[in-house]
N, C-alpha and C. Protein backbone atom coordinates (compact mmCIF):
# COMPACT_ATOMS: atom_id res chain seq x y z
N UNK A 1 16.09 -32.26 -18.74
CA UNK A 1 16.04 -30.83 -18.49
C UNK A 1 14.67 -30.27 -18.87
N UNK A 2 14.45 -30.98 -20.02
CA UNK A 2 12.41 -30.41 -20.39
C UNK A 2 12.07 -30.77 -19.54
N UNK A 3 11.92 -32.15 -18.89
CA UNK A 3 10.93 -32.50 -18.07
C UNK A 3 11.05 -31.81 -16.66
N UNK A 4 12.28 -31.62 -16.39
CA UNK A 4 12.43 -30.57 -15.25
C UNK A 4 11.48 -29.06 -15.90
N UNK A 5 11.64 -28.39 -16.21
CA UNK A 5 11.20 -26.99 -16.65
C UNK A 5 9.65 -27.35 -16.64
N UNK A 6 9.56 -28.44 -17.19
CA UNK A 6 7.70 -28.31 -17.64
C UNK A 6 7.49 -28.58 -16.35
N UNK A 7 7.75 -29.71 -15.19
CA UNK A 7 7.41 -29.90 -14.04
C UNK A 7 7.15 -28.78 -13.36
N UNK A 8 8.55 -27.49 -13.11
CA UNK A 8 8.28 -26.10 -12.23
C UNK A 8 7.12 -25.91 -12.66
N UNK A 9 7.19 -25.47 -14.15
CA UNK A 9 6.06 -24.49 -14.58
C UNK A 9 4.55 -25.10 -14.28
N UNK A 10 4.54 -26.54 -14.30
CA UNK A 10 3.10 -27.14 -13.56
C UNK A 10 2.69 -26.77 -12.51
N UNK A 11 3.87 -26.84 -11.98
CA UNK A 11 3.65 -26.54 -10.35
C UNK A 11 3.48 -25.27 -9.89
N UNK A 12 4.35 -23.98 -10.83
CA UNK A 12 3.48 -22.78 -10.63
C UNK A 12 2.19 -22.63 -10.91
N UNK A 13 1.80 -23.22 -11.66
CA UNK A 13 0.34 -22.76 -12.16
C UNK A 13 -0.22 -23.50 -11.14
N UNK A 14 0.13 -24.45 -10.93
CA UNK A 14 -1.70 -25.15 -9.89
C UNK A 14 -1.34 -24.55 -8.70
N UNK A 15 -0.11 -23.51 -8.05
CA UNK A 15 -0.19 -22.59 -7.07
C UNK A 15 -0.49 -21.40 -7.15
N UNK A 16 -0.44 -20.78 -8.29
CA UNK A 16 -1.00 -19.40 -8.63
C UNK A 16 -2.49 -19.54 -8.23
N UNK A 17 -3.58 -19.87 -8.05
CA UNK A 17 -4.84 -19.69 -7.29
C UNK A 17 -4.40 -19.28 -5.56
N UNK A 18 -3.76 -20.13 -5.38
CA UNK A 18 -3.50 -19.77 -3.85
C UNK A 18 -2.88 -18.44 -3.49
N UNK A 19 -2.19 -17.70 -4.51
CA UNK A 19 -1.39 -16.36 -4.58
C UNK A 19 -2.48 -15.41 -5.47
N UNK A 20 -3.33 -15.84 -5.51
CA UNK A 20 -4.63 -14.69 -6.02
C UNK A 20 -5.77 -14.61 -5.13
N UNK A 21 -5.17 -14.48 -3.93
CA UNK A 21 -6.22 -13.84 -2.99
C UNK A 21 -6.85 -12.62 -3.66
N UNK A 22 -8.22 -12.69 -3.01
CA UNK A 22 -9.04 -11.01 -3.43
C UNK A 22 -10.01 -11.29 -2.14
N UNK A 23 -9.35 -10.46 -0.87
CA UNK A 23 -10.14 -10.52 -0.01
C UNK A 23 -10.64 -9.14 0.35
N UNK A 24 -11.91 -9.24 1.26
CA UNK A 24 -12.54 -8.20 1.69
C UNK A 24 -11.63 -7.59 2.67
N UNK A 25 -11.45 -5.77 2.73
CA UNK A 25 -10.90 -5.42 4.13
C UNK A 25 -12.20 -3.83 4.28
N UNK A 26 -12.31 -3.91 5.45
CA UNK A 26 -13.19 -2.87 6.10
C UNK A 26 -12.69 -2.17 6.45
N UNK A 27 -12.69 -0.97 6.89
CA UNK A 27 -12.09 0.38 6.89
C UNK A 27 -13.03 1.64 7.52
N UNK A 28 -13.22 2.27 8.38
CA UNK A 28 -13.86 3.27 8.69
C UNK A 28 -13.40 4.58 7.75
N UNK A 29 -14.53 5.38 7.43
CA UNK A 29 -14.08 6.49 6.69
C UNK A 29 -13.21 7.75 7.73
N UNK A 30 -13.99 7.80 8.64
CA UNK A 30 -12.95 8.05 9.34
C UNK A 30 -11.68 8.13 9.77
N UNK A 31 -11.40 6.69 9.62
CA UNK A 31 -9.67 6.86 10.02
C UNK A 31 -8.93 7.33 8.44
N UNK A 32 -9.33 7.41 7.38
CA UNK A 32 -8.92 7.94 6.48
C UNK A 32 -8.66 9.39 6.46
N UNK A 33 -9.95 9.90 6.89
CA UNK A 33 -9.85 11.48 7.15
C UNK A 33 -8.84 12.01 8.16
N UNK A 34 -8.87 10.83 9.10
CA UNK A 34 -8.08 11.02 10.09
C UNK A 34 -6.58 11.35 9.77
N UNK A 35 -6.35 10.58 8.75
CA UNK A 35 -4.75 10.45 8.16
C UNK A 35 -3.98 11.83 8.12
N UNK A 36 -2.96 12.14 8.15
CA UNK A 36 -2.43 13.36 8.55
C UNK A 36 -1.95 13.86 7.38
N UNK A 37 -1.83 13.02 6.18
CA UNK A 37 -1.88 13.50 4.81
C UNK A 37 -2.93 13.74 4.22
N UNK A 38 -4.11 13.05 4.59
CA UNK A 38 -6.18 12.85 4.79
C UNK A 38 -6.15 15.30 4.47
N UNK A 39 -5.75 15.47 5.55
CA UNK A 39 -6.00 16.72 5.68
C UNK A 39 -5.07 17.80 4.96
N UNK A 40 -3.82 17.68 4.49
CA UNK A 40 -3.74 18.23 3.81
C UNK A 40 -3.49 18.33 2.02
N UNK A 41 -4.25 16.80 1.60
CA UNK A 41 -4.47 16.82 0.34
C UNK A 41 -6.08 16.75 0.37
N UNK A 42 -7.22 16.78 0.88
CA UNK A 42 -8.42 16.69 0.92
C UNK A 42 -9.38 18.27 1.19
N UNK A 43 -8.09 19.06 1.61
CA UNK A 43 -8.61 20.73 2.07
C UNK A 43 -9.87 20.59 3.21
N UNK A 44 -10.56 21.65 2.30
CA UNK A 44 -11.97 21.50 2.81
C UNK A 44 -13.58 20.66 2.33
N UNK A 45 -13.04 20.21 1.67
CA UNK A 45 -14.25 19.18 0.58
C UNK A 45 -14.81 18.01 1.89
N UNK A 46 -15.99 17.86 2.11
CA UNK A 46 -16.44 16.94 3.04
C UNK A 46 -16.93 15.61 2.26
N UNK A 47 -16.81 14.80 2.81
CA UNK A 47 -17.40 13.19 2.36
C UNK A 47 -18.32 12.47 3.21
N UNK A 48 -19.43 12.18 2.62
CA UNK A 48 -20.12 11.72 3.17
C UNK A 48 -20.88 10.22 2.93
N UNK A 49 -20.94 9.37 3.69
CA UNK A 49 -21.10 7.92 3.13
C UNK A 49 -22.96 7.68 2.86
N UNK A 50 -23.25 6.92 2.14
CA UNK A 50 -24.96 6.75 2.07
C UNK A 50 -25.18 6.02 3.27
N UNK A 51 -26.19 6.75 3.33
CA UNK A 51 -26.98 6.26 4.77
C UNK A 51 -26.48 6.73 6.34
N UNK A 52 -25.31 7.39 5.79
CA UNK A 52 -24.76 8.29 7.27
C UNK A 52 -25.53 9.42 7.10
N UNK A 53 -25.09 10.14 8.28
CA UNK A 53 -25.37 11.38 8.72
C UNK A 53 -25.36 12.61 7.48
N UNK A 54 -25.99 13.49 6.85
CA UNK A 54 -25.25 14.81 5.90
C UNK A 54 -25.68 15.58 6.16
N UNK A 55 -25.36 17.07 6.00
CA UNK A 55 -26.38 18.40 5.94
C UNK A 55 -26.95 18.20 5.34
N UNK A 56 -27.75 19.56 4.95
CA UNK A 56 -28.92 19.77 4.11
C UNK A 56 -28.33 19.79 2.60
N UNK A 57 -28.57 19.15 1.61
CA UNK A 57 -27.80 19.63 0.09
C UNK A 57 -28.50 20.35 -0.35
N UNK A 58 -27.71 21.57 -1.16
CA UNK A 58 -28.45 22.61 -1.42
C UNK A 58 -28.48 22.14 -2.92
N UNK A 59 -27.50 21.66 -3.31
CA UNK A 59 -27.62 21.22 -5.03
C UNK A 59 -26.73 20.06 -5.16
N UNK A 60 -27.11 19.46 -6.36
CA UNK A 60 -26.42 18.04 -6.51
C UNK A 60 -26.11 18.08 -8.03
N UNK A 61 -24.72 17.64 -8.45
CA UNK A 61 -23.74 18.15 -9.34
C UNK A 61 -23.71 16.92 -10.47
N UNK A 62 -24.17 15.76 -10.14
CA UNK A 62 -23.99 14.42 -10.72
C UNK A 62 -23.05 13.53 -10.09
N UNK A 63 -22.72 12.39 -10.51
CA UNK A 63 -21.78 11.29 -9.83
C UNK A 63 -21.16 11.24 -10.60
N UNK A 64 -19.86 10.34 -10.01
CA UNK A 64 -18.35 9.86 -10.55
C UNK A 64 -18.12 8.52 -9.88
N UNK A 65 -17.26 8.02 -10.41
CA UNK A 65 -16.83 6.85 -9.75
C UNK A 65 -15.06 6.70 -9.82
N UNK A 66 -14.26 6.26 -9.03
CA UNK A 66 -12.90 6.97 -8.70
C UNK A 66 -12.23 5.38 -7.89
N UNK A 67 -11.22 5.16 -8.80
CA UNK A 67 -10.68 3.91 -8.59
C UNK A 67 -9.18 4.36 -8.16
N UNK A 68 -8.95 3.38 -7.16
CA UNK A 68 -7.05 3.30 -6.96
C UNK A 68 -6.36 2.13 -6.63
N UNK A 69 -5.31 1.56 -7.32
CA UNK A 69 -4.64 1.00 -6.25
C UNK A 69 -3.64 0.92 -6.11
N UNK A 70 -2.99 -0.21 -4.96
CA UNK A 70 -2.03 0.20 -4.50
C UNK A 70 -1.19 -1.22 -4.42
N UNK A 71 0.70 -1.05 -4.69
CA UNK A 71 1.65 -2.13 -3.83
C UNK A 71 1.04 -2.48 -2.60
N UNK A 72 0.45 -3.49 -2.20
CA UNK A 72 0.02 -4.07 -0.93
C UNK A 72 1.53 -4.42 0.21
N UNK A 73 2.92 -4.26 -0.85
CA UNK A 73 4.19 -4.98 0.16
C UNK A 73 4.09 -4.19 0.91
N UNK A 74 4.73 -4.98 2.51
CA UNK A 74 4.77 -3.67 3.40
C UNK A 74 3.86 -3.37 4.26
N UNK A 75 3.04 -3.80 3.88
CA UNK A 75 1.72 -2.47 4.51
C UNK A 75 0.35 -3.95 4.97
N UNK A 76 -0.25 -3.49 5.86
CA UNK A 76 -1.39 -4.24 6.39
C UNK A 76 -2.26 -4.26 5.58
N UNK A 77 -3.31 -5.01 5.33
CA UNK A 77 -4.24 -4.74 4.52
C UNK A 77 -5.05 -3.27 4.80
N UNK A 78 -5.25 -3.27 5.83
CA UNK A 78 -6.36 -2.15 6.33
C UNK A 78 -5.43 -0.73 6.02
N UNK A 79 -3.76 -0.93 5.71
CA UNK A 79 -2.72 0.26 6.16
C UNK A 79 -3.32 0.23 4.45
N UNK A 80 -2.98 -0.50 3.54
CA UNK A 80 -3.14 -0.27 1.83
C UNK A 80 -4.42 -0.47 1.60
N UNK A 81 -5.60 -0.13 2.21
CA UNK A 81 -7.21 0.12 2.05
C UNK A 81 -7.25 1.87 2.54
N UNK A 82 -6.62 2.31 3.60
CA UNK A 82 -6.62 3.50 3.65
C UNK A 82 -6.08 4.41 2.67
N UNK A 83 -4.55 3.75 2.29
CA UNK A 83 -4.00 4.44 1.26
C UNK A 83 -4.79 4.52 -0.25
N UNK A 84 -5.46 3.24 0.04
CA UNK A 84 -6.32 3.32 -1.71
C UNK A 84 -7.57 4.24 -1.11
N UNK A 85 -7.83 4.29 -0.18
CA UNK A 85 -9.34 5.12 -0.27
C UNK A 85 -8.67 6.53 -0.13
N UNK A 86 -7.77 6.94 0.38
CA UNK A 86 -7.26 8.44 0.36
C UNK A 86 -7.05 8.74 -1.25
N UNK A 87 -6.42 8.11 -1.82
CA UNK A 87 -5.83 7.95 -3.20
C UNK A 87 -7.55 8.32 -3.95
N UNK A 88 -8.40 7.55 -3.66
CA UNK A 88 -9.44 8.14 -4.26
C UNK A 88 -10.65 9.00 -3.94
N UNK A 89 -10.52 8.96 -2.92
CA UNK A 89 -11.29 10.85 -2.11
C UNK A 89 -10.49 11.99 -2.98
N UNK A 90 -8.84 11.62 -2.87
CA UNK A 90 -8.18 13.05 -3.78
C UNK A 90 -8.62 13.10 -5.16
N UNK A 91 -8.67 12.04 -5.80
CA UNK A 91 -9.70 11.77 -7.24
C UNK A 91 -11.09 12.55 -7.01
N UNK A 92 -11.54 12.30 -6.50
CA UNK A 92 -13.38 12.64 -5.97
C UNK A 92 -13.00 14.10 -6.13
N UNK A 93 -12.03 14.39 -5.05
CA UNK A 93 -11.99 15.98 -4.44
C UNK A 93 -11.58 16.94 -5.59
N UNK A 94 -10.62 16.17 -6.34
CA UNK A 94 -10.38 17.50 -7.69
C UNK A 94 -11.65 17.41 -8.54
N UNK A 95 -12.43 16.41 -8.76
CA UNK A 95 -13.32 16.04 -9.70
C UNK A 95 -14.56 17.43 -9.00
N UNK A 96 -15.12 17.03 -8.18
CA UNK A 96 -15.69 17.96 -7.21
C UNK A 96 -15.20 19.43 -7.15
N UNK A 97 -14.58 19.87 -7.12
CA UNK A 97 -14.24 21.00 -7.30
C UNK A 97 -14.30 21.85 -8.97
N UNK A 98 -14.36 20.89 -9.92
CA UNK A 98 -14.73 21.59 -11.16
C UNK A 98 -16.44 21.95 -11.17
N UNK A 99 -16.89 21.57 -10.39
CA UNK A 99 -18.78 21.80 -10.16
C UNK A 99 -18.56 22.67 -9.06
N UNK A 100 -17.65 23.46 -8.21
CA UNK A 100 -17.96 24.42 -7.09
C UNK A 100 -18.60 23.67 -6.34
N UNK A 101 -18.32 22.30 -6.07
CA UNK A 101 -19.02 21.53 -4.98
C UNK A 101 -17.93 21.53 -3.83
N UNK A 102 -18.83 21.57 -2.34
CA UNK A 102 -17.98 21.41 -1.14
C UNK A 102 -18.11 20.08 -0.55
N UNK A 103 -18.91 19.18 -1.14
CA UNK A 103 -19.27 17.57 -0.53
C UNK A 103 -19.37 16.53 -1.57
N UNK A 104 -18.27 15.66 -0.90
CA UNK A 104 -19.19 14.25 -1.89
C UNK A 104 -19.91 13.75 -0.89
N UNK A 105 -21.25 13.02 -1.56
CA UNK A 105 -22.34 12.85 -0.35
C UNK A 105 -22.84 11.37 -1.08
N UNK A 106 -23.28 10.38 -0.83
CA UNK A 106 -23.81 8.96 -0.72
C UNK A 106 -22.66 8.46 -1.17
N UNK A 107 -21.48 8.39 -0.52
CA UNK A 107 -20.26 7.30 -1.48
C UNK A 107 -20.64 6.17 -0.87
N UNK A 108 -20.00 5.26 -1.45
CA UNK A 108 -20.62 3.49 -1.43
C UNK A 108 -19.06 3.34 -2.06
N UNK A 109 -18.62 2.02 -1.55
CA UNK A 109 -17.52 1.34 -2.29
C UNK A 109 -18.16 0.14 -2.94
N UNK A 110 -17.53 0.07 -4.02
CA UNK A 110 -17.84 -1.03 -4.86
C UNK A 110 -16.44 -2.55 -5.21
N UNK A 111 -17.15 -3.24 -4.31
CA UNK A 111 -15.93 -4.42 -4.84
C UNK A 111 -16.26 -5.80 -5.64
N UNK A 112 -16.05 -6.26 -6.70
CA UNK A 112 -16.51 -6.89 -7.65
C UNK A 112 -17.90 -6.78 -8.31
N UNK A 113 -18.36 -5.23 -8.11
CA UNK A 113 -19.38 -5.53 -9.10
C UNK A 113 -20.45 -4.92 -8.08
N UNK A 114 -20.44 -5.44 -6.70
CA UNK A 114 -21.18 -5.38 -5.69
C UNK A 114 -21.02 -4.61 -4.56
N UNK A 115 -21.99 -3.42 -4.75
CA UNK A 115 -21.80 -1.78 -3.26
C UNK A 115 -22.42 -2.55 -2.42
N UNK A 116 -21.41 -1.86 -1.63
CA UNK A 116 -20.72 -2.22 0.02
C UNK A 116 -21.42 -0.81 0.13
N UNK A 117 -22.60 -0.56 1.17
CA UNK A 117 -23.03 0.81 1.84
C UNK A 117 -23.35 0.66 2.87
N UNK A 118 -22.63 1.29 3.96
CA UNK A 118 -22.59 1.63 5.24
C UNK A 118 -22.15 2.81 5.90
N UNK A 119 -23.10 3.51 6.90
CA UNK A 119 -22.78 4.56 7.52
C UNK A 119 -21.26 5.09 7.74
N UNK A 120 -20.74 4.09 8.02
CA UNK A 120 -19.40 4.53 9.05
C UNK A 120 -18.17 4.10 7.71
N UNK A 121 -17.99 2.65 7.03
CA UNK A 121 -17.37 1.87 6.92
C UNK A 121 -17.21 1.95 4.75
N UNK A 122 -15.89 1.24 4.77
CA UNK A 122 -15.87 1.42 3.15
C UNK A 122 -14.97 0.17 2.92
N UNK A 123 -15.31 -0.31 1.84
CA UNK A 123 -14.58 -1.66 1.84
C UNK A 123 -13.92 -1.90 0.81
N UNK A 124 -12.33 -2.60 0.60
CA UNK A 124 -11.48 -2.79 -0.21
C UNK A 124 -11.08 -3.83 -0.80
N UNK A 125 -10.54 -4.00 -1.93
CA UNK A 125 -10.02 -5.67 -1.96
C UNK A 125 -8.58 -5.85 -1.76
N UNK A 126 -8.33 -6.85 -1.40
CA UNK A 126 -6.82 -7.07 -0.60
C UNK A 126 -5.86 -8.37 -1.34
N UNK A 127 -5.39 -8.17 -2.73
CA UNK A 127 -4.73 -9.16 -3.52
C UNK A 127 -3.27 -9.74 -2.12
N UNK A 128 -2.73 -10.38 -3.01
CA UNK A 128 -1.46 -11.05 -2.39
C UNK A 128 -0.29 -9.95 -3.03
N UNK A 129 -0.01 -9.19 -3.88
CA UNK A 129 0.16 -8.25 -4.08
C UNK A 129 -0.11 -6.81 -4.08
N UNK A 130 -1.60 -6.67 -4.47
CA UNK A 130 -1.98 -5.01 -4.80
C UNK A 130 -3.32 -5.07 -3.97
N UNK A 131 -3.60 -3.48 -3.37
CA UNK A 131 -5.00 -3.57 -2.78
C UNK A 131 -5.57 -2.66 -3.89
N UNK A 132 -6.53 -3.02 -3.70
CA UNK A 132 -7.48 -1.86 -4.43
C UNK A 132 -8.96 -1.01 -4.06
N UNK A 133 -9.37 -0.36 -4.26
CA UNK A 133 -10.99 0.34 -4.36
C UNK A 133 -11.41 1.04 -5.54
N UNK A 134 -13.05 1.13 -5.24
CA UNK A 134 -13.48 1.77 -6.14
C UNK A 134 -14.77 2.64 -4.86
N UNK A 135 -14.81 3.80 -5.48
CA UNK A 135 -16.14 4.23 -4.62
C UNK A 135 -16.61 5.18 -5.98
N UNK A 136 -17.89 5.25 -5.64
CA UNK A 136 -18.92 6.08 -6.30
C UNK A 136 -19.41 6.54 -5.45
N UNK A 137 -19.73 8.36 -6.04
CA UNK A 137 -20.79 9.33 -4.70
C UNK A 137 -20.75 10.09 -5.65
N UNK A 138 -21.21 11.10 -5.19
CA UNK A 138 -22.48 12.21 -5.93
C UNK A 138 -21.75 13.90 -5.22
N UNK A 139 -21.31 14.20 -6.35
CA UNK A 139 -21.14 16.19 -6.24
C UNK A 139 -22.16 16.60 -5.46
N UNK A 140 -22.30 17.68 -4.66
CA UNK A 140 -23.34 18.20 -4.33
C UNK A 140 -22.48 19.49 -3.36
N UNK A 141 -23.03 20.30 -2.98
CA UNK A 141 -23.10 21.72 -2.39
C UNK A 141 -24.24 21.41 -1.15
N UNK A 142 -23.27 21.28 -0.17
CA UNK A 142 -24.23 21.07 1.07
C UNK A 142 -24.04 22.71 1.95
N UNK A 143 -25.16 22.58 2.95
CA UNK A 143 -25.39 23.41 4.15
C UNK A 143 -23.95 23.26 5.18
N UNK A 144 -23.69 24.41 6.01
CA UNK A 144 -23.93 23.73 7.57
C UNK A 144 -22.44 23.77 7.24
N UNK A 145 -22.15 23.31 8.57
CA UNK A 145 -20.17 23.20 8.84
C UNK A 145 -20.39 21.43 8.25
């Protein structure tokens, strides 16, 4: 009966690597905003990625950095990368609003250590269980619609 028990438990462990995926998933910021909950927990606060497009900033408030994650069951990777990046824009957005700021402006996602910056795109990690993100961007009071 020991040698049974110690055997499972061997055998879980030299399979637990294979059940600790941490993969990359890509994500447009866009389809986040897009989300139909995106708009009415995000108001009017704009986000803007480094190296995309922004108005003019009229003032800049300091940075934050704003982590979430999420049960991956269920859900696509890209479906629990949206939910973690909404999850942390609403982080950003209350944070932002104690500075009278209307924009977060250069966000970058950060996954192990290492920003992911791209115009369009934000990137997540995707366990065998939980997804997660992290993004960092900068308060600021921009111009313009």
């Amino acid at each position: 009966m020991k040698k049974t028990i110690a055997l499972a438990l061997l055998a879980l462990i030299a399979a637990t690597p294979a059940i600790a995926r941490n993969s990359a998933v890509t994500v447009s910021l866009q389809s986040v905003l897009d989300m139909p909950e995106a708009k009415d927990k995000l108001g009017d606060m704009r986000f803007y990625l480094a190296g995309g497009k922004a108005p003019k900033v009229v003032k800049k408030f300091g940075g934050d950095t704003s982590n979430a994650s999420t049960n991956a069951f269920n859900k696509t990777p890209e479906e629990a990368c949206r939910w973690n990046a909404l999850s942390a824009l609403i982080k950003l957005r209350e944070r932002a609003m104690r500075y009278e700021a209307n924009a977060v402006i250069d966000i970058v996602s950060v996954r192990d250590h290492v920003e992911f910056k791209n115009p369009t795109d934000i990137e997540c990690s995707d366990g065998a269980f939980r997804g997660a993100i992290t993004l960092r961007g900068t308060y600021a009071k921009v111009g313009g619609k």
